[in-house]
N, C-alpha and C. Protein backbone atom coordinates (compact mmCIF):
# COMPACT_ATOMS: atom_id res chain seq x y z
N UNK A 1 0.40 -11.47 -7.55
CA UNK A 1 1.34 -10.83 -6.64
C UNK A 1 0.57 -9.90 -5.71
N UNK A 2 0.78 -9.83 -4.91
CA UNK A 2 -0.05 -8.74 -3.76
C UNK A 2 0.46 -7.16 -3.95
N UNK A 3 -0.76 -6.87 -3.50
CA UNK A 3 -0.60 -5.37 -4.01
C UNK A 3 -0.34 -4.58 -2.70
N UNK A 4 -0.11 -5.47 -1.37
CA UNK A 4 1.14 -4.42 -0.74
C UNK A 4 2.02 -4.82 -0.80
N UNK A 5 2.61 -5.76 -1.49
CA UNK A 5 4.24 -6.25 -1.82
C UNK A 5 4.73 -5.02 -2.77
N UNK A 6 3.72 -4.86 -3.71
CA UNK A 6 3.84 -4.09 -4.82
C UNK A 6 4.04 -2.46 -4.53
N UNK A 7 3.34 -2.30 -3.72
CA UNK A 7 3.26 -0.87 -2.91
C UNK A 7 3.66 -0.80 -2.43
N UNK A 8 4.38 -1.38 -1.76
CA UNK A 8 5.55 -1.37 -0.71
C UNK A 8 7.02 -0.85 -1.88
N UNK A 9 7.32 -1.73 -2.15
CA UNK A 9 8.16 -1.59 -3.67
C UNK A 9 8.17 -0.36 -4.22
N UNK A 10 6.69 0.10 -4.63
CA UNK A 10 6.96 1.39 -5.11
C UNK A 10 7.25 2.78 -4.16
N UNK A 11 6.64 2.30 -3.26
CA UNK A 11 7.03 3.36 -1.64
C UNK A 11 8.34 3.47 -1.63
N UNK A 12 9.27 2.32 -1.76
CA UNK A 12 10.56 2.11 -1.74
C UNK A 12 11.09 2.90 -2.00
N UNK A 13 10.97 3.00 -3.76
CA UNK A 13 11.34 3.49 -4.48
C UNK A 13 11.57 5.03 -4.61
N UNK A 14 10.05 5.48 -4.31
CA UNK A 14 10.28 6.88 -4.17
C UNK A 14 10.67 7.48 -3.10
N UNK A 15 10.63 6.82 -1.79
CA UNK A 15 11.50 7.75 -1.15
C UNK A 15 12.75 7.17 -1.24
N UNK A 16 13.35 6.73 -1.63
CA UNK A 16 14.94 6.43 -2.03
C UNK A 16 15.21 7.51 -3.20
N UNK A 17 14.48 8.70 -3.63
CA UNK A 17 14.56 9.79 -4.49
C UNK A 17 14.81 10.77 -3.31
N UNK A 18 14.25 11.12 -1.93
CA UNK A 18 14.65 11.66 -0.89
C UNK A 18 15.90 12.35 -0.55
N UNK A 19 16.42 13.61 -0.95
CA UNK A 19 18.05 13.67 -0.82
C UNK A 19 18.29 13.16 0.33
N UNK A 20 19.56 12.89 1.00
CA UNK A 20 20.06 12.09 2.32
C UNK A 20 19.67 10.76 2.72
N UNK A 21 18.57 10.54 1.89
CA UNK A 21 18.13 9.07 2.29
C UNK A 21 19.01 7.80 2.28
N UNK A 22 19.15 7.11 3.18
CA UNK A 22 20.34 6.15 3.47
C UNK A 22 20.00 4.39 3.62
N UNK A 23 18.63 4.35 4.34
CA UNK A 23 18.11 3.51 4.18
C UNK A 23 16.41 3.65 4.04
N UNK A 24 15.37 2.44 3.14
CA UNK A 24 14.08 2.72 2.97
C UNK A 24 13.71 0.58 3.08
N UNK A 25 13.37 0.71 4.52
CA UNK A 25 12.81 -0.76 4.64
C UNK A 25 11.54 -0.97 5.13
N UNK A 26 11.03 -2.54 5.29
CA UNK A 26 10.00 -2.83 6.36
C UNK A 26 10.48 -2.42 7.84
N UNK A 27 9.49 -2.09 8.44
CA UNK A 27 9.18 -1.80 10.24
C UNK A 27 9.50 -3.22 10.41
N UNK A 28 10.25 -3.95 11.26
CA UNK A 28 9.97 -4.90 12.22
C UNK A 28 10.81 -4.56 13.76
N UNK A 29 10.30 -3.34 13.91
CA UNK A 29 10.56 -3.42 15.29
C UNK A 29 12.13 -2.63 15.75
N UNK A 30 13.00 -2.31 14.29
CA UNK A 30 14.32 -2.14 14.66
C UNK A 30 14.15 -0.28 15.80
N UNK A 31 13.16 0.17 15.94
CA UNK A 31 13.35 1.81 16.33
C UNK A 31 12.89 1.24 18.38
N UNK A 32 12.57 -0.28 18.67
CA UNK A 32 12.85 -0.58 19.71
C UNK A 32 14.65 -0.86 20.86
N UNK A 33 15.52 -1.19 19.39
CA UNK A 33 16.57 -1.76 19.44
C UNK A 33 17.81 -0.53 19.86
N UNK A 34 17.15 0.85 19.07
CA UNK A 34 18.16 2.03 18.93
C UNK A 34 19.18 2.26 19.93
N UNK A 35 18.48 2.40 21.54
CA UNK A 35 19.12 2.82 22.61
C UNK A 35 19.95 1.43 23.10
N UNK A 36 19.36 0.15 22.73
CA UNK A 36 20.44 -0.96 23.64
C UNK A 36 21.71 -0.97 22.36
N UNK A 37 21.35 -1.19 21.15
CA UNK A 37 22.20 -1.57 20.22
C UNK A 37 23.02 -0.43 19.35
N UNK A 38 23.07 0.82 19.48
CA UNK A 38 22.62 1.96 18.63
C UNK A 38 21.73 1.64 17.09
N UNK A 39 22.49 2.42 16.06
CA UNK A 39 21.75 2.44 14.77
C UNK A 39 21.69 0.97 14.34
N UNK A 40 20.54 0.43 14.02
CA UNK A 40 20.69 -1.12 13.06
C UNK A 40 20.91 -0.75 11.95
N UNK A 41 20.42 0.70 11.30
CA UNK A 41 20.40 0.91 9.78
C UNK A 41 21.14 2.13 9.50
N UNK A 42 21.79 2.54 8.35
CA UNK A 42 21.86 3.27 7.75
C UNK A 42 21.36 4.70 8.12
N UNK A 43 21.80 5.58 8.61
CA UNK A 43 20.55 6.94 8.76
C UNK A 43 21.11 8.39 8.45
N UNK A 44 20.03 8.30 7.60
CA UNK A 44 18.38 8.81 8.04
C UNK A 44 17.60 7.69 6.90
N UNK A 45 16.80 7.46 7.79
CA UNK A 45 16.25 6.03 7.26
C UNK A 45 14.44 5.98 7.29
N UNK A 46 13.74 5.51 6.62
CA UNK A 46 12.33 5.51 6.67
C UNK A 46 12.15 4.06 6.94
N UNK A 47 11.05 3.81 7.90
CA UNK A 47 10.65 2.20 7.89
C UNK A 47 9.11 2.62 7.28
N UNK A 48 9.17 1.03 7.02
CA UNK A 48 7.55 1.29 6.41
C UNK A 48 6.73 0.21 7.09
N UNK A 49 5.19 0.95 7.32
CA UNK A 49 4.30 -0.31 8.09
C UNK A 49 2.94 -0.41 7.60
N UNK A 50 2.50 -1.30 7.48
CA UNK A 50 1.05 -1.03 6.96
C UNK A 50 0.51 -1.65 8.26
N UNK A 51 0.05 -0.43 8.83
CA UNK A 51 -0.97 -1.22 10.30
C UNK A 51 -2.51 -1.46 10.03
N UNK A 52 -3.32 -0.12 9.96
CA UNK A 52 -4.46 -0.54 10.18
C UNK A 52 -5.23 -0.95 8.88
N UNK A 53 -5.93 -1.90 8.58
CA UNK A 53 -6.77 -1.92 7.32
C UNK A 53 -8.21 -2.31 7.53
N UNK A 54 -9.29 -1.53 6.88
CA UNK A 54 -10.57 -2.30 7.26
C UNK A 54 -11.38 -2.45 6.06
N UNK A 55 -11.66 -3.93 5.19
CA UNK A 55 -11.86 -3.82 3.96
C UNK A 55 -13.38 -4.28 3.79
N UNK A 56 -13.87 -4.28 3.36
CA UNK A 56 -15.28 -4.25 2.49
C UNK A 56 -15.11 -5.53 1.10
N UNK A 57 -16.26 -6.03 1.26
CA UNK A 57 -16.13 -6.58 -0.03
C UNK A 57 -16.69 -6.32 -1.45
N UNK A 58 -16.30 -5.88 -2.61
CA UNK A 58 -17.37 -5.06 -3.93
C UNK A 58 -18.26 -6.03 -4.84
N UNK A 59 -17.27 -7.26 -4.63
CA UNK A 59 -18.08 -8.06 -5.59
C UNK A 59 -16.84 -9.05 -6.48
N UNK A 60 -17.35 -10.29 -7.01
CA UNK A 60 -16.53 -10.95 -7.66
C UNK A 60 -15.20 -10.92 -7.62
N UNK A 61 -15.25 -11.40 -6.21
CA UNK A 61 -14.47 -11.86 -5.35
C UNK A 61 -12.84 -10.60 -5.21
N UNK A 62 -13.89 -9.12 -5.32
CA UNK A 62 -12.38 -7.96 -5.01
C UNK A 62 -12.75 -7.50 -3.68
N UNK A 63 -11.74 -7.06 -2.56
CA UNK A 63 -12.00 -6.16 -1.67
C UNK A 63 -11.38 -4.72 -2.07
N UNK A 64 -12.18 -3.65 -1.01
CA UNK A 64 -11.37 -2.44 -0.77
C UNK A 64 -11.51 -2.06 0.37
N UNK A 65 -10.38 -1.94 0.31
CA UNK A 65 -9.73 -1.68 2.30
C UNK A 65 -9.47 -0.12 2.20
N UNK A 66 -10.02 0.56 3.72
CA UNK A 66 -9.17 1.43 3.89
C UNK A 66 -7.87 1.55 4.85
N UNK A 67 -6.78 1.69 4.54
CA UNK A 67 -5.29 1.07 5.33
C UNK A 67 -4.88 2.25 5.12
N UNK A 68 -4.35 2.25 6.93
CA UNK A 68 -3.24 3.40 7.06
C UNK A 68 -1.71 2.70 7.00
N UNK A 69 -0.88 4.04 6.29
CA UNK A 69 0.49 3.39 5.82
C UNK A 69 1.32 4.19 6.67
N UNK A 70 2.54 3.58 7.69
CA UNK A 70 2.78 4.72 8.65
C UNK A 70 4.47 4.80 8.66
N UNK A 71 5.03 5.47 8.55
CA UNK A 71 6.56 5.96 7.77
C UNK A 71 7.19 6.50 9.00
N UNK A 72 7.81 5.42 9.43
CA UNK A 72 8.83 6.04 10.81
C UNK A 72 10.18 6.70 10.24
N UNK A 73 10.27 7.55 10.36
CA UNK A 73 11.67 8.26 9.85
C UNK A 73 12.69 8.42 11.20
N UNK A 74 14.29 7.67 11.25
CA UNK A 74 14.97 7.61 11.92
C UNK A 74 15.47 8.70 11.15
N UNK A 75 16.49 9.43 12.19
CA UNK A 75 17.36 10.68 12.04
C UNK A 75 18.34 10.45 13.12
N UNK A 76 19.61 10.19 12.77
CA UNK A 76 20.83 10.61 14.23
C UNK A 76 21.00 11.88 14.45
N UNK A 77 21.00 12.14 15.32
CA UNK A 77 20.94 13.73 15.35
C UNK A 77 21.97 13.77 17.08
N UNK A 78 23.40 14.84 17.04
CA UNK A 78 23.92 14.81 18.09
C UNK A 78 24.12 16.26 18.22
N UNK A 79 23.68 16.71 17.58
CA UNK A 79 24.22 18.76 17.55
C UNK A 79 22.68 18.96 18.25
N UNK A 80 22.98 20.58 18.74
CA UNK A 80 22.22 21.20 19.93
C UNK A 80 21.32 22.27 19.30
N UNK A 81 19.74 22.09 19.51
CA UNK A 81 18.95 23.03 18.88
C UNK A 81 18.36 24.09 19.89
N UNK A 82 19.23 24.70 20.97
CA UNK A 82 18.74 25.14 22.26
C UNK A 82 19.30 26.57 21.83
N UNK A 83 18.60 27.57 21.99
CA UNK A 83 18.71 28.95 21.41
C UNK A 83 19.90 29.33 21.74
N UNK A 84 21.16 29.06 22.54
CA UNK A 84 22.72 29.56 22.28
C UNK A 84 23.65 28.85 21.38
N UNK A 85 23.21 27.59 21.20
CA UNK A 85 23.80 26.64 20.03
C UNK A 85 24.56 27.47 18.94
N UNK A 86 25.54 26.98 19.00
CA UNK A 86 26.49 27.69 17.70
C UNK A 86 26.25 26.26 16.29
N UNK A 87 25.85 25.27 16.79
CA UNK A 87 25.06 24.26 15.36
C UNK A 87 24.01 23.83 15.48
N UNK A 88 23.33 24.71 15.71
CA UNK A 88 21.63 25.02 15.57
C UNK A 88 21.27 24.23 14.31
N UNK A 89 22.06 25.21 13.21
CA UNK A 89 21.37 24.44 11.84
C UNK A 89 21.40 22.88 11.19
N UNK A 90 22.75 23.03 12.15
CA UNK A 90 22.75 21.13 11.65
C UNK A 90 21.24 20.21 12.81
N UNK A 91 21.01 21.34 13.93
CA UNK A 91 20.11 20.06 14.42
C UNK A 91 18.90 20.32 13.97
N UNK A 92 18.55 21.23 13.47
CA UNK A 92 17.14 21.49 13.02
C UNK A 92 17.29 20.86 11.57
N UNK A 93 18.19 20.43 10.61
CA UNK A 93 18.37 19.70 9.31
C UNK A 93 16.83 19.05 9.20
N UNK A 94 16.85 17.81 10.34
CA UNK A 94 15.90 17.18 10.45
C UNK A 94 14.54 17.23 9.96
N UNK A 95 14.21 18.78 10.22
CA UNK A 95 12.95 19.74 9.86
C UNK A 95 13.09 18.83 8.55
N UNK A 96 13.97 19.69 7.71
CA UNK A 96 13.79 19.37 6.39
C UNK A 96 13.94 17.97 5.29
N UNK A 97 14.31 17.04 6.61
CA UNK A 97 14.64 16.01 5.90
C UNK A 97 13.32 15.19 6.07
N UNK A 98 12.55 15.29 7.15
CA UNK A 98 10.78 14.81 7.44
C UNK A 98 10.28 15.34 6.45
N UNK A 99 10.50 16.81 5.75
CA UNK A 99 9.82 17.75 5.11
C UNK A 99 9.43 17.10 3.81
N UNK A 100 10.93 16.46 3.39
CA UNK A 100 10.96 16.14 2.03
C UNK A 100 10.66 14.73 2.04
N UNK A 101 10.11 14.31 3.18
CA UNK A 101 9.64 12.61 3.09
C UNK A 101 8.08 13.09 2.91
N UNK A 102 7.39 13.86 3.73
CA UNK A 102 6.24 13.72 3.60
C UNK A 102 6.28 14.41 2.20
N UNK A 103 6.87 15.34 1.14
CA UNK A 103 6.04 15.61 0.34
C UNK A 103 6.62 14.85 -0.92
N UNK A 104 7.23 13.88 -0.45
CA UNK A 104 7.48 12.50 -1.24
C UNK A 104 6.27 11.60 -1.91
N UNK A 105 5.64 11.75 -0.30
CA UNK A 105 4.69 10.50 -0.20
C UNK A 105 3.76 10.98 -0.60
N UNK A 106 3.43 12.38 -0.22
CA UNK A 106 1.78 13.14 -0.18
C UNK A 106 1.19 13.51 -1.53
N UNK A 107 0.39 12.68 -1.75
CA UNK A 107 -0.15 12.36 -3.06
C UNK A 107 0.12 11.23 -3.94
N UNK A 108 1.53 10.56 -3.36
CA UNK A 108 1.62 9.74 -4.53
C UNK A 108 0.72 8.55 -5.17
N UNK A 109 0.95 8.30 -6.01
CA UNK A 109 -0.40 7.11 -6.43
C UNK A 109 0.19 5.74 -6.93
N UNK A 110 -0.61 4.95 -6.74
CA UNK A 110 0.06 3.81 -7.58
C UNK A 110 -0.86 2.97 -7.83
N UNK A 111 -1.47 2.09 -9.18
CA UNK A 111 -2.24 1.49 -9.72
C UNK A 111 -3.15 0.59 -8.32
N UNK A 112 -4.45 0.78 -8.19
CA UNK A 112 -5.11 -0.01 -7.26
C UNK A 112 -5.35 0.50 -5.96
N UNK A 113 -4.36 2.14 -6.22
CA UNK A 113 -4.89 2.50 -4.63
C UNK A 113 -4.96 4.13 -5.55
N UNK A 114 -6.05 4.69 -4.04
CA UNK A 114 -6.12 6.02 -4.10
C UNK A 114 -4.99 6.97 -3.72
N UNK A 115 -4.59 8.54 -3.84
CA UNK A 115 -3.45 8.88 -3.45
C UNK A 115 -3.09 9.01 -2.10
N UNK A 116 -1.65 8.71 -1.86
CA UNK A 116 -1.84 8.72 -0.62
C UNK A 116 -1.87 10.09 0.42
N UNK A 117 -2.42 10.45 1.69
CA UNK A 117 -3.12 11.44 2.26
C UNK A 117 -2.13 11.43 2.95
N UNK A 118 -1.77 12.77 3.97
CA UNK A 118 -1.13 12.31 5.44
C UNK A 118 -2.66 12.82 6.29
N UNK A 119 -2.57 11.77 7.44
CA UNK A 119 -3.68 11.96 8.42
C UNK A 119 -3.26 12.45 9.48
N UNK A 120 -1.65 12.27 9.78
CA UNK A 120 -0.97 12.61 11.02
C UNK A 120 0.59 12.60 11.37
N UNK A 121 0.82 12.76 12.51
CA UNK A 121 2.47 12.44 12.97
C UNK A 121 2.10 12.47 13.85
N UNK A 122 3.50 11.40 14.79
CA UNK A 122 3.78 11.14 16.00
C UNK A 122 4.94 11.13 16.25
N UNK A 123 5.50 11.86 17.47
CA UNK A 123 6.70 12.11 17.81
C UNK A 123 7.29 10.98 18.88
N UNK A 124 8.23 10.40 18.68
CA UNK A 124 9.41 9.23 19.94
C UNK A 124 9.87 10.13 20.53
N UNK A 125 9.86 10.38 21.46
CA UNK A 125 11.10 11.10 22.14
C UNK A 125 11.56 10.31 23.31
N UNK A 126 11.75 8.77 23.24
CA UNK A 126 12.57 8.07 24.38
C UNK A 126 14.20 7.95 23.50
N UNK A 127 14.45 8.06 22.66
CA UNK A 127 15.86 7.97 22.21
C UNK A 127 16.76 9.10 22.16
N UNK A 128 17.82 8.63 22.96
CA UNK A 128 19.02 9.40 23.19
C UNK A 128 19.79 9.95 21.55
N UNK A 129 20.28 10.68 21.04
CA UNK A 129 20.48 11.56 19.82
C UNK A 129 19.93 10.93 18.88
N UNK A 130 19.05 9.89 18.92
CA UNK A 130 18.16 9.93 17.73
C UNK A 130 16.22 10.40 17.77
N UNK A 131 16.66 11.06 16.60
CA UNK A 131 15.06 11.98 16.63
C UNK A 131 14.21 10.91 15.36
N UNK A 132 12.86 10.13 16.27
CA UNK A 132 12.09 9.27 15.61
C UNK A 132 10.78 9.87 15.34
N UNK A 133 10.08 10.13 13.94
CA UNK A 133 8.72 10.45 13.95
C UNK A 133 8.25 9.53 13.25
N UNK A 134 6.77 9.67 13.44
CA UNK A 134 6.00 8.80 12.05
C UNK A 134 5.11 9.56 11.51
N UNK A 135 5.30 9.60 10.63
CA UNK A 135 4.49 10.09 9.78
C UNK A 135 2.66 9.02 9.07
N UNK A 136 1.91 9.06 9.60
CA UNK A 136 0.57 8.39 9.23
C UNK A 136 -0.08 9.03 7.99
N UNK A 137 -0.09 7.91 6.71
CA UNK A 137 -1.04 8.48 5.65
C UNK A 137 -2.09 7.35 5.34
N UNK A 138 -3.08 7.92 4.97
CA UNK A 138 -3.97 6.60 4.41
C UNK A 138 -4.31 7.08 2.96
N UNK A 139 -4.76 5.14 2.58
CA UNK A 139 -5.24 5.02 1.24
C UNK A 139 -6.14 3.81 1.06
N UNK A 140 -6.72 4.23 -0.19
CA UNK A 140 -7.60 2.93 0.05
C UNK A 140 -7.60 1.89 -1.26
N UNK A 141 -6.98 0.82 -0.92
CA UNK A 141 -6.66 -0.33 -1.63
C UNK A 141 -7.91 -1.11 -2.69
N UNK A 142 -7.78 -1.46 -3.58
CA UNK A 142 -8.50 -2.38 -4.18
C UNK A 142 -7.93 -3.41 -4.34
N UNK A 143 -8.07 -4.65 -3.68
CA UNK A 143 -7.44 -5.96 -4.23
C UNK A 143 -8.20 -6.88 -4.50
N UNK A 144 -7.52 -7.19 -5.60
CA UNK A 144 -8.17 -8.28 -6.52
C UNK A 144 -7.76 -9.51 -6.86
N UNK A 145 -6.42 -10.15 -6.11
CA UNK A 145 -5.98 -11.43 -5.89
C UNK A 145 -6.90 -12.41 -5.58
N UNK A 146 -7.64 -12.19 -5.16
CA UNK A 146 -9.18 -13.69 -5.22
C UNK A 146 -9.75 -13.35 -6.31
N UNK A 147 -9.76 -12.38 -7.58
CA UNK A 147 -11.14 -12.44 -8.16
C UNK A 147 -10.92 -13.48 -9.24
N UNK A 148 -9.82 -14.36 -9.45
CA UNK A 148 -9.95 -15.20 -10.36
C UNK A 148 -10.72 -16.46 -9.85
N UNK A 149 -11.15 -16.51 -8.27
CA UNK A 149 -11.73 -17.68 -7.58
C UNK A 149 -13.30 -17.26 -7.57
N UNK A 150 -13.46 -16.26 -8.53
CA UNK A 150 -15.40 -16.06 -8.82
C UNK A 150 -15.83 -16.15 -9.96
N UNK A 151 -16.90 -16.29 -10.67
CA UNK A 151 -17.61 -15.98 -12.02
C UNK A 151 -17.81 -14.41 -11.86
N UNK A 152 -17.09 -13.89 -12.63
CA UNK A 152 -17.27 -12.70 -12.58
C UNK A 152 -19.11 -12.31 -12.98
N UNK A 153 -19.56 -11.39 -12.62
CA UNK A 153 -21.02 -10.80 -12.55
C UNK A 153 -21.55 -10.35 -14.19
N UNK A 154 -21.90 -10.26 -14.76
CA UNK A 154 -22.59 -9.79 -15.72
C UNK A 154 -21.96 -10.37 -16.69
N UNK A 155 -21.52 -11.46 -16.95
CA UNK A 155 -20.69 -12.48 -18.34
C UNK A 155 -22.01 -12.86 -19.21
N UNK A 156 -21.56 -13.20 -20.19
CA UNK A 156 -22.55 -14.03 -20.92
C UNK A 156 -21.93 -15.36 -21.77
N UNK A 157 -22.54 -15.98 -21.40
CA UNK A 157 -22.00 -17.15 -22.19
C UNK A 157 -22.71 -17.54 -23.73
N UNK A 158 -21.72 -17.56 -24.63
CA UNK A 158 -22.19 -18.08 -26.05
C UNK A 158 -21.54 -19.69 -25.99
N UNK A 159 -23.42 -20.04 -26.77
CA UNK A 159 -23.34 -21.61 -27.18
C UNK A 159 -23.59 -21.81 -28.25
N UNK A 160 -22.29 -22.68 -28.96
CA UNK A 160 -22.59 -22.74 -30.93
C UNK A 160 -23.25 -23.58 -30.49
N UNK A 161 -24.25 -23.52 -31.49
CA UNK A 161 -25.49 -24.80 -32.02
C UNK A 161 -25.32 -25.16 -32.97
N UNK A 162 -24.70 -24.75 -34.27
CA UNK A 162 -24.48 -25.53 -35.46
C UNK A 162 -23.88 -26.70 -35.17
N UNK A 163 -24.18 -27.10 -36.46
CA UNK A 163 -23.74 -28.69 -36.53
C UNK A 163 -22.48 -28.79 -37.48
N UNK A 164 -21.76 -29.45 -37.49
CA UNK A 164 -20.56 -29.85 -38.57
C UNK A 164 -21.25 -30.18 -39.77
N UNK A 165 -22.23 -31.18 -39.90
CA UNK A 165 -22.89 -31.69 -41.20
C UNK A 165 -24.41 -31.65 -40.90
N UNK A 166 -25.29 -31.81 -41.68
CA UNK A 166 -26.71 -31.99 -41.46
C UNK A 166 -26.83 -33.19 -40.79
N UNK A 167 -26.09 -34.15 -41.46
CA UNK A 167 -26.52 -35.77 -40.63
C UNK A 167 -26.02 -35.99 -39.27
N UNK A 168 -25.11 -34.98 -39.10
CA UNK A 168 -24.89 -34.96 -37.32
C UNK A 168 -26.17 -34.49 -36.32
N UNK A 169 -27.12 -33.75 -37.50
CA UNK A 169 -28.13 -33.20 -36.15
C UNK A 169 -29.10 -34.05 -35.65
N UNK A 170 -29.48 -34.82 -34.88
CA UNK A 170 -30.59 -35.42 -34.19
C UNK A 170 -31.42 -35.37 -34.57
N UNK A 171 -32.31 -36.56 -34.85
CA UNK A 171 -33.44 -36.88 -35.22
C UNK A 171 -34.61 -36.16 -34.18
N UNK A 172 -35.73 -35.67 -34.95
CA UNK A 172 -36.86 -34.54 -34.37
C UNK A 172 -37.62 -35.78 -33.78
N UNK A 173 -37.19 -35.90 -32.23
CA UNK A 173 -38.60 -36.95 -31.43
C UNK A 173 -39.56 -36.01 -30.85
N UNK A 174 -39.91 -34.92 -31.09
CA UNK A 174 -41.28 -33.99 -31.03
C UNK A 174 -42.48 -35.10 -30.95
N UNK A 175 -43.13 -34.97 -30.02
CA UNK A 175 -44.52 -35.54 -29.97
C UNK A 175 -45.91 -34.28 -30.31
N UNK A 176 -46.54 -34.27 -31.04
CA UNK A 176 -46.92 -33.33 -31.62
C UNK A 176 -48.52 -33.32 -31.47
N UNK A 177 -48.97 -34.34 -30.22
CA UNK A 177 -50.42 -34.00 -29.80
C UNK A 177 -50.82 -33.02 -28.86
N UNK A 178 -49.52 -32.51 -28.41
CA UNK A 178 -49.93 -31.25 -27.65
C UNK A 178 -51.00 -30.26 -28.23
N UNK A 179 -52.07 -30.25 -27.80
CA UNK A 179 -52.84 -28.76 -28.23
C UNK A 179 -53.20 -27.30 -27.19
N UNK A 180 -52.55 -26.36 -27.85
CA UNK A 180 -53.52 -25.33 -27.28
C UNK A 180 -54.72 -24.72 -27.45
N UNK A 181 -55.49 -24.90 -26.62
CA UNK A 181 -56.42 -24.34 -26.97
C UNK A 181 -56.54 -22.68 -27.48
N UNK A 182 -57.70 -22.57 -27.99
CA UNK A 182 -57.51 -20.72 -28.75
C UNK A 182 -58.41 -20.58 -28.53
């Protein structure tokens, strides 16, 4: 099974622990759609993307990549955060709902990768009352889905030599004029 199917899955998972969280999917593109179509999803919503990866190979047949994992967090947001606002607090919510995604993610671990880091954010600001960031973390993968297509490195192979019976073992054709000299 692949181990960003798997990580993906578990990403899922934990931010679907997120209070308010409404939806937790793959990125394909829906935070292009927002302004012609409004919401496609559920929100406040996280997409998930695995963009960049650059892997190395260790040996018997594993790589390790380092891949950034990048967490677009949709938010609808229609209340006014402009210093006379009488619902200030509902539009600044947001703060805290990014807050509790990144410290969702920040650190978490999962078998085969290192924990995950944040490296960054990036702010959308082409959408009309929806507030889009991403959040960028990296980690670095070990996968090992090819290593059953190598001899693994340092094996040893055992060969019985016994025989079932004495009369199964082969007759000694030794030629025995070899001499060394001394």
């Amino acid at each position: 099974m692949s181990i960003k199917k798997n990580l993906f899955l578990a990403l899922q998972e934990q931010l679907r622990t997120v209070e308010r969280m409404q939806w937790v999917d793959k990125n394909m593109g829906q935070v292009r759609l927002l302004d012609d179509t409004g919401a496609l999803v559920p929100m406040p919503a996280v997409l998930i993307e695995f963009s960049e990866a650059a892997y190395a190979r260790t040996g018997a047949g594993m790589q390790r990549g380092q891949c950034v994992v990048r967490f677009t967090v949709l938010y609808e947001n229609y209340a006014d955060s402009h210093a006379d606002s009488t619902n200030k607090d509902v539009a600044l919510r947001y703060f805290d709902f990014t807050e509790a995604v990144y410290q969702a993610l920040e650190g978490f671990e999962y078998p085969g990768c290192t924990p995950l880091t944040r490296m960054g954010e990036e702010e959308d600001n082409d959408h009309s009352n929806f507030i889009v960031t991403t959040l960028i973390f990296a980690t670095e993968i070990t996968d090992t889905s090819a290593a059953q297509k190598t001899i693994p490195l340092g094996k040893t192979l055992k060969v019985d030599t016994s025989f079932a019976t004495e009369s199964s073992r082969p007759a000694d054709t030794t030629i025995t004029d070899f001499v060394i000299p001394g």
